[in-house]
N, C-alpha and C. Protein backbone atom coordinates (compact mmCIF):
# COMPACT_ATOMS: atom_id res chain seq x y z
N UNK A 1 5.51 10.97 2.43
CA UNK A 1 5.25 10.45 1.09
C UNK A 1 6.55 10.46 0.28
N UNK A 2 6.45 9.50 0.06
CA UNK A 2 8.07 9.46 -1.36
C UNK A 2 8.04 10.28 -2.21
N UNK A 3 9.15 10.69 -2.70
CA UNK A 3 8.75 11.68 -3.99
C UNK A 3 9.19 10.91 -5.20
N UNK A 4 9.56 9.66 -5.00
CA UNK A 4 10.15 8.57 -6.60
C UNK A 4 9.47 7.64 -5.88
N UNK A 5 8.93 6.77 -6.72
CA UNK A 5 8.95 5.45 -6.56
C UNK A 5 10.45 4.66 -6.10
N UNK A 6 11.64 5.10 -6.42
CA UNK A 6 12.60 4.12 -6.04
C UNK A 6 12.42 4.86 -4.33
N UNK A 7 12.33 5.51 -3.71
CA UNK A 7 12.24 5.29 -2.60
C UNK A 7 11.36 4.85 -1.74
N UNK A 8 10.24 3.88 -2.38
CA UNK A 8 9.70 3.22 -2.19
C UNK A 8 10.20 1.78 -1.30
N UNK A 9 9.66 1.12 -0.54
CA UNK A 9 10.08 0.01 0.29
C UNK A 9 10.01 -1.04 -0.24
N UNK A 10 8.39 -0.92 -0.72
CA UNK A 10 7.95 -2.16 -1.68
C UNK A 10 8.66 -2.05 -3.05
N UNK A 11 9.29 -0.90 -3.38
CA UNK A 11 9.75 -0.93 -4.62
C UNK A 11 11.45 -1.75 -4.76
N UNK A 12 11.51 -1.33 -3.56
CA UNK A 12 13.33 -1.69 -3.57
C UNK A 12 13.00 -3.31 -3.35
N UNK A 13 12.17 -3.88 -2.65
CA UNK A 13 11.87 -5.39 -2.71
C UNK A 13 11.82 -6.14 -3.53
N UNK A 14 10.58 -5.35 -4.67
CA UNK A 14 10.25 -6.08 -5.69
C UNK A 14 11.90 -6.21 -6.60
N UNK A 15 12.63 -5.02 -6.25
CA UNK A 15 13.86 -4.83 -6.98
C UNK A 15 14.99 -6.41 -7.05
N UNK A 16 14.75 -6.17 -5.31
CA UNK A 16 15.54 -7.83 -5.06
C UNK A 16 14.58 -9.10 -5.13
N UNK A 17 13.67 -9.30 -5.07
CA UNK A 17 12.92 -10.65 -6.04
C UNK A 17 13.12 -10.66 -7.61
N UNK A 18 13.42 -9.55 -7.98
CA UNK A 18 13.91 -9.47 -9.44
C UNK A 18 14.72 -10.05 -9.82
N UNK A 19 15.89 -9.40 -8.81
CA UNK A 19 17.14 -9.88 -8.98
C UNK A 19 17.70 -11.46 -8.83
N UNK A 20 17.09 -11.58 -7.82
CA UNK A 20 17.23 -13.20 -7.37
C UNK A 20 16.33 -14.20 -8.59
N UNK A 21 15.36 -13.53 -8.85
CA UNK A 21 14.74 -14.39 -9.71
C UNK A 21 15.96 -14.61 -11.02
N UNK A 22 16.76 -13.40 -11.50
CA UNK A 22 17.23 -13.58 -12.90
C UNK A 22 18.53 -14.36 -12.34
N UNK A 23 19.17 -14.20 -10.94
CA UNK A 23 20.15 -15.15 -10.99
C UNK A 23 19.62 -16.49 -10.81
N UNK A 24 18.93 -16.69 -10.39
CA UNK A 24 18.52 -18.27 -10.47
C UNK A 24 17.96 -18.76 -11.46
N UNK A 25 17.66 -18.23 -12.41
CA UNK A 25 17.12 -18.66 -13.97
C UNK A 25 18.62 -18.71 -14.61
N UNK A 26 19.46 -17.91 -14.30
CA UNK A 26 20.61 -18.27 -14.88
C UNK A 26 21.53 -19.90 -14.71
N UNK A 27 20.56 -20.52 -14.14
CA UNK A 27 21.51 -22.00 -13.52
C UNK A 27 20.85 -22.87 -14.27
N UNK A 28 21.84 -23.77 -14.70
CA UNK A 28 20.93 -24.94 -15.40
C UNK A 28 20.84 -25.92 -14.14
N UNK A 29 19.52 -26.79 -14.49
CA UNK A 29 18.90 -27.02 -16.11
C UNK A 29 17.72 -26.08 -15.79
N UNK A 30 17.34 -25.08 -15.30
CA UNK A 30 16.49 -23.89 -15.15
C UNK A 30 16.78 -22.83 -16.47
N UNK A 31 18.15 -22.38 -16.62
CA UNK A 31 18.13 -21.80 -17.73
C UNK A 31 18.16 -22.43 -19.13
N UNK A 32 17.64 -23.80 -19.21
CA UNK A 32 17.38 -23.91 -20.20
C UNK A 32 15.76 -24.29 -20.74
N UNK A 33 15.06 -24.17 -19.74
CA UNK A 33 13.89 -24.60 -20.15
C UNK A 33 13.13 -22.56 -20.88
N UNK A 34 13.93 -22.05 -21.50
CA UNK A 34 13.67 -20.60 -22.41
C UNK A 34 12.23 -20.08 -21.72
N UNK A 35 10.97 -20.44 -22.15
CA UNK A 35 9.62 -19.96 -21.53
C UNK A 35 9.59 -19.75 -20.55
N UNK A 36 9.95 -20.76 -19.76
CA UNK A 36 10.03 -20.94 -18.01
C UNK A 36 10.59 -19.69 -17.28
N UNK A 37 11.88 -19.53 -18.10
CA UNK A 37 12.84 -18.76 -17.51
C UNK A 37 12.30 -17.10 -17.97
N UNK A 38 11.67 -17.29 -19.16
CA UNK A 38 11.14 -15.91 -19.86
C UNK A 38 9.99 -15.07 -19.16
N UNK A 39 9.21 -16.39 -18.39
CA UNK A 39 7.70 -15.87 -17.79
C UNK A 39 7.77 -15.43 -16.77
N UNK A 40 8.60 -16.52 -15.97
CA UNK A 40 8.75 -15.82 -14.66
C UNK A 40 9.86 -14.56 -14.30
N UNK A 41 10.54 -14.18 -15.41
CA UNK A 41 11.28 -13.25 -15.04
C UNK A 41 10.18 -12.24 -15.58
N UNK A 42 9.79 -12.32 -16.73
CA UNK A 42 8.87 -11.12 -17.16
C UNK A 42 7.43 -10.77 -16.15
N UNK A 43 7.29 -11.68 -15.12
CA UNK A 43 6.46 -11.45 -13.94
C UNK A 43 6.82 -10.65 -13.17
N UNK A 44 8.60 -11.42 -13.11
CA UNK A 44 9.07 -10.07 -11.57
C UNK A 44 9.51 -8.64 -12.12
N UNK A 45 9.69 -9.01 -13.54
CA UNK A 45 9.64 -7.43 -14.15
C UNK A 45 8.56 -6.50 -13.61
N UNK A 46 7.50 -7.56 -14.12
CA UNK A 46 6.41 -6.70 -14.19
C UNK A 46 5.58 -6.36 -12.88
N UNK A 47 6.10 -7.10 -11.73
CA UNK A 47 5.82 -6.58 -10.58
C UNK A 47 6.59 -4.62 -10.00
N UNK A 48 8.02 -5.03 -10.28
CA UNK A 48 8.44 -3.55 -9.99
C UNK A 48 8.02 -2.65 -10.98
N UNK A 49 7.69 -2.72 -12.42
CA UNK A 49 7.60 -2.16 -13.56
C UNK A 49 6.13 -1.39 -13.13
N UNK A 50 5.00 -1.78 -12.74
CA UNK A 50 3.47 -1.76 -12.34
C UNK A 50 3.69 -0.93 -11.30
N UNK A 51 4.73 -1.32 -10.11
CA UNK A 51 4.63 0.18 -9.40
C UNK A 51 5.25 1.33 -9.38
N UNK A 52 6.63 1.06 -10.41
CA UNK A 52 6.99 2.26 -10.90
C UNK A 52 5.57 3.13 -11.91
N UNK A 53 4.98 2.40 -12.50
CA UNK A 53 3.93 3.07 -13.54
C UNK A 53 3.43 4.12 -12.43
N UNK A 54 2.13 3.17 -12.00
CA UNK A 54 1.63 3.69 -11.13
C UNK A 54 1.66 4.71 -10.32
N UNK A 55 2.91 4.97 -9.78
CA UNK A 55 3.61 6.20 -8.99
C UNK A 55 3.57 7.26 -9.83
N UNK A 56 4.39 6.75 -11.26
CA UNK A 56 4.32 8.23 -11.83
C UNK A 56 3.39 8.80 -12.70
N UNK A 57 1.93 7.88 -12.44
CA UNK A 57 0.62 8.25 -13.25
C UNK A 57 0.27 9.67 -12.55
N UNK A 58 0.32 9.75 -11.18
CA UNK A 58 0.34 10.61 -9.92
C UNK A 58 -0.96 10.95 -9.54
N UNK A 59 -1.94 10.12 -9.41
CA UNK A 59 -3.29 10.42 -9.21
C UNK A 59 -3.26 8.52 -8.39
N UNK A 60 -4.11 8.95 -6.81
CA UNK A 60 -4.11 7.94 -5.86
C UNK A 60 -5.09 6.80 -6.30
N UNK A 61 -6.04 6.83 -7.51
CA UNK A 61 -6.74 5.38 -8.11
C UNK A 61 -5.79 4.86 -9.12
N UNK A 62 -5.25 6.07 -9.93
CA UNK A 62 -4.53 5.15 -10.56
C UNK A 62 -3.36 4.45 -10.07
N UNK A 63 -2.68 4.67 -9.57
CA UNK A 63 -1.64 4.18 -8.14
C UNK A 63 -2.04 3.15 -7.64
N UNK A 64 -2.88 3.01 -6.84
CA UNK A 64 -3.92 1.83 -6.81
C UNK A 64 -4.02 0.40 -7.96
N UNK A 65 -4.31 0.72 -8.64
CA UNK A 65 -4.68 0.39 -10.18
C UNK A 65 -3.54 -0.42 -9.91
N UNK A 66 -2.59 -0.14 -10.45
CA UNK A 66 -1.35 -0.65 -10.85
C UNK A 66 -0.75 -1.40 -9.61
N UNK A 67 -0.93 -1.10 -8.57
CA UNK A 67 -0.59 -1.89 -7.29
C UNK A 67 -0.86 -2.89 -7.51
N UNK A 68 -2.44 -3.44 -8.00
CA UNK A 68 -3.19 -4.24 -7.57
C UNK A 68 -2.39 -5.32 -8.97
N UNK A 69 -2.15 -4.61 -10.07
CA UNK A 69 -1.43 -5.49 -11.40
C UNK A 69 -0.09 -5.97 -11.02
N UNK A 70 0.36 -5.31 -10.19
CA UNK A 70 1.51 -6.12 -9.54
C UNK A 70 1.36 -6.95 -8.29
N UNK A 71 0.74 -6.72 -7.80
CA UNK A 71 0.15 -7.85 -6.49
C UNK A 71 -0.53 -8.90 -7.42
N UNK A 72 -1.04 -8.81 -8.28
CA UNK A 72 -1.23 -10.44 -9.48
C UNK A 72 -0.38 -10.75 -10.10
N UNK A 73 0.98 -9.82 -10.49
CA UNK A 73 2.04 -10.46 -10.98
C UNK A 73 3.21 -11.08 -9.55
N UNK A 74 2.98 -10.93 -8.64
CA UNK A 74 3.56 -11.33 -7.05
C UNK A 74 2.96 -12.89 -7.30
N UNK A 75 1.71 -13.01 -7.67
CA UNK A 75 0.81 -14.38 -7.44
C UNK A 75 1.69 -15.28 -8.81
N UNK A 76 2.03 -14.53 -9.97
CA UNK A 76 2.25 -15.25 -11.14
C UNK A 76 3.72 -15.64 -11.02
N UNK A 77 4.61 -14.95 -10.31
CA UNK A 77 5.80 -15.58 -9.75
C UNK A 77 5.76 -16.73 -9.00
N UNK A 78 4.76 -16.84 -8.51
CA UNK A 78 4.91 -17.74 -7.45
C UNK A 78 4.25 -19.33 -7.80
N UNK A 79 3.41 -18.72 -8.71
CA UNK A 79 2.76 -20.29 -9.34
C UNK A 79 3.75 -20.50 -10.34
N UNK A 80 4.78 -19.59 -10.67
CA UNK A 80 5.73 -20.31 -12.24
C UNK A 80 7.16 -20.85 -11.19
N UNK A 81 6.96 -20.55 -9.81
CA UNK A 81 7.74 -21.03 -8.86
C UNK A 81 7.59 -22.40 -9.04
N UNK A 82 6.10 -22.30 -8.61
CA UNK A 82 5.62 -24.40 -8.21
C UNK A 82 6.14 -25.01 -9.16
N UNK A 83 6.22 -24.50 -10.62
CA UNK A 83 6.42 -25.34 -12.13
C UNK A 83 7.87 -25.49 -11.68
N UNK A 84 8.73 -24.67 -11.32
CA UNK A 84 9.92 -24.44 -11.59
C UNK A 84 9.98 -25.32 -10.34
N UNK A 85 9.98 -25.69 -9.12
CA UNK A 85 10.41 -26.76 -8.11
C UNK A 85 9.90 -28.26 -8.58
N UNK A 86 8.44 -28.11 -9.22
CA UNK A 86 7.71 -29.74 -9.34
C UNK A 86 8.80 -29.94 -10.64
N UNK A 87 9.85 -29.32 -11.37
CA UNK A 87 10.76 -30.01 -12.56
C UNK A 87 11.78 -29.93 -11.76
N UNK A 88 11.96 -29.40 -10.74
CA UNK A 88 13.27 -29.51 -10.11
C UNK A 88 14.40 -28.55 -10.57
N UNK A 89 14.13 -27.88 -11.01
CA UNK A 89 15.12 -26.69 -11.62
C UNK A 89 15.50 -25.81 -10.04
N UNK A 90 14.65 -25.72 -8.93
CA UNK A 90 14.94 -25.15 -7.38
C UNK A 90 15.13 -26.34 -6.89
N UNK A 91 16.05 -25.92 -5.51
CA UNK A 91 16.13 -26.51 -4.35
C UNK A 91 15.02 -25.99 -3.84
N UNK A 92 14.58 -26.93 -2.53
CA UNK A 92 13.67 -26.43 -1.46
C UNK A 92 13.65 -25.23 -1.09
N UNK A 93 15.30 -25.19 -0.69
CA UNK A 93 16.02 -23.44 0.18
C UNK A 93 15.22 -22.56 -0.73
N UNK A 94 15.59 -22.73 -2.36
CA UNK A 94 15.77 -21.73 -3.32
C UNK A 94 14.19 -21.38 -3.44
N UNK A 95 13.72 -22.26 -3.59
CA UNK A 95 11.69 -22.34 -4.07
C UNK A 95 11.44 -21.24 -2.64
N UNK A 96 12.14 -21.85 -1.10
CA UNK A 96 11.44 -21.06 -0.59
C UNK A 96 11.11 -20.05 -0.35
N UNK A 97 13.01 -19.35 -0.90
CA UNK A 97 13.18 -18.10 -0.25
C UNK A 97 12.62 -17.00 -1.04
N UNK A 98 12.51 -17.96 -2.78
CA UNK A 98 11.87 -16.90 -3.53
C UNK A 98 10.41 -16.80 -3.28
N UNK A 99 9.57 -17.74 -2.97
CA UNK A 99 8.55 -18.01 -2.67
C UNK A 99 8.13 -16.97 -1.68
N UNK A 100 9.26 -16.96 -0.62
CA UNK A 100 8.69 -16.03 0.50
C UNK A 100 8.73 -14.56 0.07
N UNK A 101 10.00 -14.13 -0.73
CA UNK A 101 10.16 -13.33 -1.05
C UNK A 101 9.18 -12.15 -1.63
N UNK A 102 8.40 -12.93 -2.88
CA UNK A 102 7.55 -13.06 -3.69
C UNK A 102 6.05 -12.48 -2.43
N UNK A 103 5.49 -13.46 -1.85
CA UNK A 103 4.79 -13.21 -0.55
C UNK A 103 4.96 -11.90 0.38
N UNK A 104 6.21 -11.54 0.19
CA UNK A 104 6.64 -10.83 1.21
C UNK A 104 6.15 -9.25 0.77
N UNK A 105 6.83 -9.10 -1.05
CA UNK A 105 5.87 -7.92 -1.55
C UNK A 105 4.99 -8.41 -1.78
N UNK A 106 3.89 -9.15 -1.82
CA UNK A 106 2.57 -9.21 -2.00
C UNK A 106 2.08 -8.22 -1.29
N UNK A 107 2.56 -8.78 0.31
CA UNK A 107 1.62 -7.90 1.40
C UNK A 107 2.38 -6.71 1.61
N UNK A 108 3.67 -6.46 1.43
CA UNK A 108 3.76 -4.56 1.42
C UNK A 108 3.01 -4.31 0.06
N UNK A 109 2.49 -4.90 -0.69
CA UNK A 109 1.40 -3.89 -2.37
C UNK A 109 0.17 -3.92 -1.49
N UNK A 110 0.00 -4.70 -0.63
CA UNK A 110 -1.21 -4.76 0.09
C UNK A 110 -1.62 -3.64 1.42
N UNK A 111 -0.51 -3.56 1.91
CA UNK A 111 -0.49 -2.73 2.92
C UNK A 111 -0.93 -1.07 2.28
N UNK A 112 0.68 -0.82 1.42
CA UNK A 112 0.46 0.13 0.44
C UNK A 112 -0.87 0.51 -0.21
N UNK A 113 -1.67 -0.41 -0.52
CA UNK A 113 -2.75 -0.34 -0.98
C UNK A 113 -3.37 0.49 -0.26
N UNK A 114 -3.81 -0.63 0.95
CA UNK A 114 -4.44 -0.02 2.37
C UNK A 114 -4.59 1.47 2.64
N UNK A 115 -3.02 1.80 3.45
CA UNK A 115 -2.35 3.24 3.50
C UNK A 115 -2.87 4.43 2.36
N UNK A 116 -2.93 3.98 1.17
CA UNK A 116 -3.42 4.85 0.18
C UNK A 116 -4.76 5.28 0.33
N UNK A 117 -5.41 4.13 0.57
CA UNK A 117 -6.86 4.43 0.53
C UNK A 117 -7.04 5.03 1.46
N UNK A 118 -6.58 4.48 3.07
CA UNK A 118 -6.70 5.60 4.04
C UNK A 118 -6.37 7.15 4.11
N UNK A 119 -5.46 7.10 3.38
CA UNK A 119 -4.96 8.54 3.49
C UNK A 119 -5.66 9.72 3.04
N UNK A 120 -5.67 10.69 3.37
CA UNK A 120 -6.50 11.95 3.54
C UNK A 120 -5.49 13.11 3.16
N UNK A 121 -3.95 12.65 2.73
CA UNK A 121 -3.00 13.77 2.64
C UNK A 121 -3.19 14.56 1.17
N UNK A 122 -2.87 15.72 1.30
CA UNK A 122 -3.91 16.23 -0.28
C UNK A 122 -2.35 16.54 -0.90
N UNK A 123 -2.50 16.13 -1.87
CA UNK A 123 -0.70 16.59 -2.80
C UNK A 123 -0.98 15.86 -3.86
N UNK A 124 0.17 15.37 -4.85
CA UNK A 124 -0.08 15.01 -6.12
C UNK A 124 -0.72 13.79 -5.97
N UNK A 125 -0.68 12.75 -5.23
CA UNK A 125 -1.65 11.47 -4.99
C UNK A 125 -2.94 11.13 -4.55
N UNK A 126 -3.39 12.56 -4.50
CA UNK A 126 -4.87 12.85 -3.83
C UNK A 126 -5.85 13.04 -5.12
């Protein structure tokens, strides 16, 4: 069991969909459409932000809880993706890799999820 959330797997992920998301909002004509660029970054915020919470609520529903608010903010990246390719502000490459990216922590919040519920280990997440 981790004892931080940053040593988290899914956490360091969501870290780099973050990141990639704010450099590519930085390119015009993407950084200029303001909302566009505001929502979907405040999504991938709020994807790592939800499982940092979560972790340090330290009780395994609420952990949960917050997984599941960032596995819907994973989904809200990815539909402000489609907006952001159907105006053309991404390349294909770019839509995809964030796209996959995005997908990619979906299913480690999912797995994580999983693992939690299975688990039987008794300590602060029990």
């Amino acid at each position: 069991m981790a004892k931080s959330f940053e040593e988290l797997n899914v956490y360091q992920k969501a870290r780099q969909l973050t990141n990639t998301v704010y450099a590519l909002t930085r390119k015009t004509p993407f950084a200029k459409d303001y909302s566009l660029v505001d929502q979907v970054r405040r999504a991938s915020v709020s994807v790592m932000s939800n499982i940092a919470e979560g972790f340090e609520r330290g009780t395994r529903p609420e952990f949960i809880r917050f997984l599941f608010i960032a596995k819907g903010s994973c989904g809200e990246v990815r539909a402000q993706l489609e907006i952001a390719k159907d105006q053309r502000y991404l390349s294909d490459a770019e839509h995809t890799q964030l796209r996959e990216a995005a997908k990619t922590v979906s299913g480690m919040i999912s797995n994580l999820i999983t693992s939690i519920r299975a688990s039987r280990a008794a300590g602060k997440k029990s």
